[in-house]
N, C-alpha and C. Protein backbone atom coordinates (compact mmCIF):
# COMPACT_ATOMS: atom_id res chain seq x y z
N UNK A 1 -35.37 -145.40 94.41
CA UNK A 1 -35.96 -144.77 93.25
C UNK A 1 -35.18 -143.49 92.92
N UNK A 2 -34.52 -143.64 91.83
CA UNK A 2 -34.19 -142.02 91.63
C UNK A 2 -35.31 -140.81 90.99
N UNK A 3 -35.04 -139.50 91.59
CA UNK A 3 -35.88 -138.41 91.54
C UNK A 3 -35.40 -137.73 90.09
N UNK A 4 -33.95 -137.75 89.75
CA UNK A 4 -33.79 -137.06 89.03
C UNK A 4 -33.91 -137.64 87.35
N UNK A 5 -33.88 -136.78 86.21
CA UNK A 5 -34.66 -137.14 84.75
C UNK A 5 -33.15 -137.72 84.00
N UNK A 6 -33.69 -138.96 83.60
CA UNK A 6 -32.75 -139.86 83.30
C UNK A 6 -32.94 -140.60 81.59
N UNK A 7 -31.58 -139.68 81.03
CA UNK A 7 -32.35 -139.36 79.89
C UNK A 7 -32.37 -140.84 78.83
N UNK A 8 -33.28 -141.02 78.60
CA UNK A 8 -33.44 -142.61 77.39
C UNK A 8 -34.18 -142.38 75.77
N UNK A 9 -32.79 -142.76 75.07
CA UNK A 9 -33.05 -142.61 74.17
C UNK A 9 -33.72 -143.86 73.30
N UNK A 10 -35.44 -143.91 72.90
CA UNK A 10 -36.15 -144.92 72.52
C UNK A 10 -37.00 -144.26 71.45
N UNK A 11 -37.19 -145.53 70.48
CA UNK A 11 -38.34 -145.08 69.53
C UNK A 11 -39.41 -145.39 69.94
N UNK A 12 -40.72 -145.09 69.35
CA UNK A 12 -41.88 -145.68 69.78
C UNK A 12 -43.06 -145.69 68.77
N UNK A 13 -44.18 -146.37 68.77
CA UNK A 13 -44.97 -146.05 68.17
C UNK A 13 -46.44 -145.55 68.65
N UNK A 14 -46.93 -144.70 68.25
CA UNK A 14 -47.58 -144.13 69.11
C UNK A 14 -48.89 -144.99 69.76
N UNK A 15 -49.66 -144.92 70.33
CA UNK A 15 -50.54 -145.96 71.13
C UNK A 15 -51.78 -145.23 70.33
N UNK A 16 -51.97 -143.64 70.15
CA UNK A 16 -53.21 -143.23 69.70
C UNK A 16 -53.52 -143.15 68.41
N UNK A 17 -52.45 -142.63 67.24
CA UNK A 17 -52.57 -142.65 65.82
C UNK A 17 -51.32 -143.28 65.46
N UNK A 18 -50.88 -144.21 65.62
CA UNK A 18 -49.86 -145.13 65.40
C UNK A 18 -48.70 -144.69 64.89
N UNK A 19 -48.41 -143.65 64.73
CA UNK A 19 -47.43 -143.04 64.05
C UNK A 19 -45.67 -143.28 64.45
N UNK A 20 -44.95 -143.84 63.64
CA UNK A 20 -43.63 -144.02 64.27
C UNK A 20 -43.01 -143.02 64.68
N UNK A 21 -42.67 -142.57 65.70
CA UNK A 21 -41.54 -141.44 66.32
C UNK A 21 -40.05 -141.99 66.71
N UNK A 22 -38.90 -141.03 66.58
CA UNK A 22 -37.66 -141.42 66.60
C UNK A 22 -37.19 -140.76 67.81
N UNK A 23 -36.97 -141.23 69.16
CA UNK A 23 -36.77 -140.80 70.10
C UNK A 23 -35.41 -140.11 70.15
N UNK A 24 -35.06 -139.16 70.65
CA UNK A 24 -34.09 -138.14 71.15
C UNK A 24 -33.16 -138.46 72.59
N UNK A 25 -34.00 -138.62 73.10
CA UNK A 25 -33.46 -139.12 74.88
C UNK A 25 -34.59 -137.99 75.51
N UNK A 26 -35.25 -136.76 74.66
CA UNK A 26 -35.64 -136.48 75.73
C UNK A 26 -37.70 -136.67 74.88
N UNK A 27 -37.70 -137.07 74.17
CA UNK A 27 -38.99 -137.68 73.43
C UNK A 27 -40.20 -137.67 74.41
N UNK A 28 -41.04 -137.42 75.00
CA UNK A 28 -41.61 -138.09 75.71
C UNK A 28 -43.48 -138.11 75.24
N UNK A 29 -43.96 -137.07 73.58
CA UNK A 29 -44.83 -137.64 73.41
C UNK A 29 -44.86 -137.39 71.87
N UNK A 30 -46.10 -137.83 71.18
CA UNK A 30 -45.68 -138.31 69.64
C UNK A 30 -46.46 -136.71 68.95
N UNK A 31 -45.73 -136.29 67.93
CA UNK A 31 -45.19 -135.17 67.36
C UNK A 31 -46.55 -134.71 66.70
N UNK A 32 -47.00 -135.86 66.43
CA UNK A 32 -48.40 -135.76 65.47
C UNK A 32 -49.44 -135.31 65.99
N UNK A 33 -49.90 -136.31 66.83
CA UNK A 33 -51.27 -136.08 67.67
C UNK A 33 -51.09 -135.51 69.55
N UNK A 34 -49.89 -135.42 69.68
CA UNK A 34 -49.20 -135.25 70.84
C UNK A 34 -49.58 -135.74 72.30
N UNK A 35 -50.05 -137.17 71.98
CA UNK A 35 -50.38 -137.86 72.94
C UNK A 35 -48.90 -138.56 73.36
N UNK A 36 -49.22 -139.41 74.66
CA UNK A 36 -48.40 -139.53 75.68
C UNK A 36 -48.59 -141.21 76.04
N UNK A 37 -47.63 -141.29 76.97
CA UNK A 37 -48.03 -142.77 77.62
C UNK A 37 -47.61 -142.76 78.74
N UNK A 38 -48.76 -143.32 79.87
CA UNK A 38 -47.75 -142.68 81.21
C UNK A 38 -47.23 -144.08 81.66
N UNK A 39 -45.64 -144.02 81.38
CA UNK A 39 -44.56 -144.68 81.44
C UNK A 39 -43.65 -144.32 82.59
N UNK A 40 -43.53 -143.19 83.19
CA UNK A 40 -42.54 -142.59 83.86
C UNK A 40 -43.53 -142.48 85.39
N UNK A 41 -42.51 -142.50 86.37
CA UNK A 41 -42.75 -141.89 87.99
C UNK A 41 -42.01 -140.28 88.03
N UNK A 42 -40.82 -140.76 87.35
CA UNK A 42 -40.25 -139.51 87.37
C UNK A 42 -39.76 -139.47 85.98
N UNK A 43 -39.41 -138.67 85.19
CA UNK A 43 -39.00 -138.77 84.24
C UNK A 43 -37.50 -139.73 82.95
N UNK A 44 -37.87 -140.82 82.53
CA UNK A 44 -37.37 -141.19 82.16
C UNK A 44 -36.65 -142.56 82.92
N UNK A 45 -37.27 -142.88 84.29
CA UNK A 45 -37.18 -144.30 84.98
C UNK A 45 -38.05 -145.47 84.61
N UNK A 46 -39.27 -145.24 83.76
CA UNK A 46 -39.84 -145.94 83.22
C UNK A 46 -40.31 -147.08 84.62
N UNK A 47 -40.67 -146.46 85.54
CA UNK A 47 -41.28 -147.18 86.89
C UNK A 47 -42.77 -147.15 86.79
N UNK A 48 -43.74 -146.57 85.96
CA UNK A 48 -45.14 -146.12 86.13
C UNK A 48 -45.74 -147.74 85.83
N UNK A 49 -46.23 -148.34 86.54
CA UNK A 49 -47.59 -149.55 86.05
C UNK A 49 -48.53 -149.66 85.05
N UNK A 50 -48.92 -148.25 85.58
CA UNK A 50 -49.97 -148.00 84.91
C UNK A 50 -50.11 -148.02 83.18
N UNK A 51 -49.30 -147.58 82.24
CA UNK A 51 -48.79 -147.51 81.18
C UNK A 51 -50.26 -147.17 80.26
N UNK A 52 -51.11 -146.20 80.48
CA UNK A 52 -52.57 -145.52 79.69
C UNK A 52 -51.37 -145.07 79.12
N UNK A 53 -52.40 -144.56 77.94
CA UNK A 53 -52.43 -143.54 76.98
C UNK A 53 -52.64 -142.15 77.78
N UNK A 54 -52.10 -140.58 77.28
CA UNK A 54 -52.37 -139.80 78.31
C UNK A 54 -52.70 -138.62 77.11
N UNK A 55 -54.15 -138.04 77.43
CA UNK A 55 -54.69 -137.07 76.53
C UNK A 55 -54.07 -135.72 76.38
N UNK A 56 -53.40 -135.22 75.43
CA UNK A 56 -53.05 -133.50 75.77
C UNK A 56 -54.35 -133.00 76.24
N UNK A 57 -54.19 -132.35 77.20
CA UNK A 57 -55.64 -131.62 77.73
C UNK A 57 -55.50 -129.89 77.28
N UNK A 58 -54.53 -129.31 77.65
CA UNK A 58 -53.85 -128.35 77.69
C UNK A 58 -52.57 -127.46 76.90
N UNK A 59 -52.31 -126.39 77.02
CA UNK A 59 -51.61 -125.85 76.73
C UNK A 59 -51.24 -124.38 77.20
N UNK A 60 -50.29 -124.76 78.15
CA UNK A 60 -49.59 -123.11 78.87
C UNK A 60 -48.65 -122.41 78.44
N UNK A 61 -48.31 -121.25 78.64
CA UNK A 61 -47.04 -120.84 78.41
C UNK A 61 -46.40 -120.78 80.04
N UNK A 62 -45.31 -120.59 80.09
CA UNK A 62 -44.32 -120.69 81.02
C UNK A 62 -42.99 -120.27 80.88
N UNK A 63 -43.20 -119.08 80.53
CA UNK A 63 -42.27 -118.04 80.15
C UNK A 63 -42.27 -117.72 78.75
N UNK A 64 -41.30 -118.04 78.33
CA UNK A 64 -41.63 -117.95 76.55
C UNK A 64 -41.35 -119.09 76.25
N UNK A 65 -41.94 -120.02 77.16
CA UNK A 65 -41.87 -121.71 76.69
C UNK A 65 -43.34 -122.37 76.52
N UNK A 66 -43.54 -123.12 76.10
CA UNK A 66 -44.91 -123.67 75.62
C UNK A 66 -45.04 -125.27 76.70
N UNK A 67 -46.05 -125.89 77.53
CA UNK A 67 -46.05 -126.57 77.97
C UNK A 67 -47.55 -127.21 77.85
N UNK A 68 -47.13 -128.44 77.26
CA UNK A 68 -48.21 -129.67 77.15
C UNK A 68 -48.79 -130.12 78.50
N UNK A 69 -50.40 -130.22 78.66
CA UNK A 69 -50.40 -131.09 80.43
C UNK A 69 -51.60 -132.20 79.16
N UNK A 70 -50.87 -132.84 80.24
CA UNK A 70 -51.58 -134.66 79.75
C UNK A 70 -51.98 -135.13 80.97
N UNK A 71 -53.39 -135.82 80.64
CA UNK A 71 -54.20 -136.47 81.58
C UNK A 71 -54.04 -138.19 81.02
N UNK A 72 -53.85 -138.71 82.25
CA UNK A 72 -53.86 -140.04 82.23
C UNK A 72 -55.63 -140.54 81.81
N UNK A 73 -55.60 -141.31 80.72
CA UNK A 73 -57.29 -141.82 80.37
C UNK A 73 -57.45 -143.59 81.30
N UNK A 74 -56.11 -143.78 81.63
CA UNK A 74 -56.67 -144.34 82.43
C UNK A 74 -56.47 -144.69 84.06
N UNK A 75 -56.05 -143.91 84.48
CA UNK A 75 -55.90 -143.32 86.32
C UNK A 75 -55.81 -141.91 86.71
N UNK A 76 -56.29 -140.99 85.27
CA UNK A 76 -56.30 -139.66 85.98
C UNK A 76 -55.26 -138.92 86.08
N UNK A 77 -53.98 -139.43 86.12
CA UNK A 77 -52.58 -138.58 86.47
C UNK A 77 -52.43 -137.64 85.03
N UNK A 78 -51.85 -136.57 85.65
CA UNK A 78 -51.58 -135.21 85.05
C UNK A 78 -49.51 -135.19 84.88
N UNK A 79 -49.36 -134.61 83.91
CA UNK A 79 -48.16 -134.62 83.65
C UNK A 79 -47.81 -133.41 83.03
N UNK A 80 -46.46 -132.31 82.79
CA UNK A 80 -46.51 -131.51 81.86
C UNK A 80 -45.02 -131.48 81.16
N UNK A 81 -45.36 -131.42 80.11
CA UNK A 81 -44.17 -131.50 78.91
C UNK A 81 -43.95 -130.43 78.13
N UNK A 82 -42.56 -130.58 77.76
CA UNK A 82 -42.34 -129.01 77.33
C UNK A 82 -43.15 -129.64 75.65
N UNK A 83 -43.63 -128.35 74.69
CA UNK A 83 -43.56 -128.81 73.71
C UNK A 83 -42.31 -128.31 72.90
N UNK A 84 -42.00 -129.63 71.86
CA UNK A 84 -41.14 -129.67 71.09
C UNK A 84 -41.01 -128.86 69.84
N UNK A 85 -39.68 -128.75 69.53
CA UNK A 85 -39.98 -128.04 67.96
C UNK A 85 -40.75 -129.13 66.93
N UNK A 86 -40.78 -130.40 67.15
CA UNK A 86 -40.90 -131.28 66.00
C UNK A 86 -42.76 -131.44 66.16
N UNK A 87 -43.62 -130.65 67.06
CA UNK A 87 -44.72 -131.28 67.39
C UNK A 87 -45.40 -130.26 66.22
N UNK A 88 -46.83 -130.73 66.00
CA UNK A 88 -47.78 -130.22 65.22
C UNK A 88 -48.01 -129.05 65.34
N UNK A 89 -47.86 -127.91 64.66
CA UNK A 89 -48.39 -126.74 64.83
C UNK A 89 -50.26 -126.93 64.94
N UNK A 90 -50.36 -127.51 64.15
CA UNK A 90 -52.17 -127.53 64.04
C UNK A 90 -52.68 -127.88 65.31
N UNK A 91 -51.94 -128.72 65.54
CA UNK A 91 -52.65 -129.51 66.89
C UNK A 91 -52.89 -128.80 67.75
N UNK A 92 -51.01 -128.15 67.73
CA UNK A 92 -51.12 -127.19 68.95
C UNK A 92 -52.07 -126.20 69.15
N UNK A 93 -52.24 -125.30 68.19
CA UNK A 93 -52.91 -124.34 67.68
C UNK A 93 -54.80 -124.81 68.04
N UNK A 94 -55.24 -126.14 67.81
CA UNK A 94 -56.27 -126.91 68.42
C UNK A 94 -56.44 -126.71 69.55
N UNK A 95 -55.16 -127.44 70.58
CA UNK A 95 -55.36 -127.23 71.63
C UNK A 95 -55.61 -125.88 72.29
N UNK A 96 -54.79 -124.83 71.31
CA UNK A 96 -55.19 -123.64 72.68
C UNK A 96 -56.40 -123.14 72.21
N UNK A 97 -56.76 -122.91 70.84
CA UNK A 97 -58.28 -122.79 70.91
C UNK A 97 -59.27 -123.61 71.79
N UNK A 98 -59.40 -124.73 71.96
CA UNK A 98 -59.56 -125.61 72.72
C UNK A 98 -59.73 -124.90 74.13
N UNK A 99 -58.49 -124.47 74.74
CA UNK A 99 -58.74 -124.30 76.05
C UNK A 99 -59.30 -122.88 76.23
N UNK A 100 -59.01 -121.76 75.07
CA UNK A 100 -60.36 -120.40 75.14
C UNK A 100 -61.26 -120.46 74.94
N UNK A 101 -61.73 -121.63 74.44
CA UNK A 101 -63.58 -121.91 74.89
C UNK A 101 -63.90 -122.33 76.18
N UNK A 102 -62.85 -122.86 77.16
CA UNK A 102 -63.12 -122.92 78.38
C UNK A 102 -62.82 -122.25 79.08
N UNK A 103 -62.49 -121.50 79.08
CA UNK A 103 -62.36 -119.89 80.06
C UNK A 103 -63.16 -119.52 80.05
């Protein structure tokens, strides 16, 4: 199994609001609603079974970088992604309101 992120460049359509996305190589969730699919063991080997849909739950910063965590809806697994320039401001902006009502 390789550990290291192996970059694949694919389109997709999204699993939650169907929306077509044009993959990059480093793509890994859809721009709109910024859901996920957990496809990967490690990034970009496309080894995962499981293949849920994976909820943005979150939103951190991590330096002066912005990072997505996605929950698997269907085994639970947690993942975190950088966010992209191409993703939703609204959404985003959702999500972190979102997570200052839970603090």
């Amino acid at each position: 199994m390789v550990r290291m992120f192996q970059k694949k460049i694919e389109n997709f359509r999204c699993g939650h609001c169907h929306q077509d996305v044009r993959g990059n190589g480093y793509t890994n969730h859809c721009p709109q609603c910024l859901y996920s699919r957990h496809v990967d063991i490690y990034p970009g080997d496309r080894l995962a079974i499981c293949g849920g849909l994976m909820e943005p739950i979150s939103l951190q910063a991590h330096g002066k970088k912005q990072i997505l965590v996605h929950r698997c809806l269907v085994c639970g697994h947690e993942k975190k992604n950088k966010v992209d320039a191409e993703d939703d401001f609204e959404m985003l902006l959702a999500l972190a309101k979102k997570n200052d009502k839970h603090c």
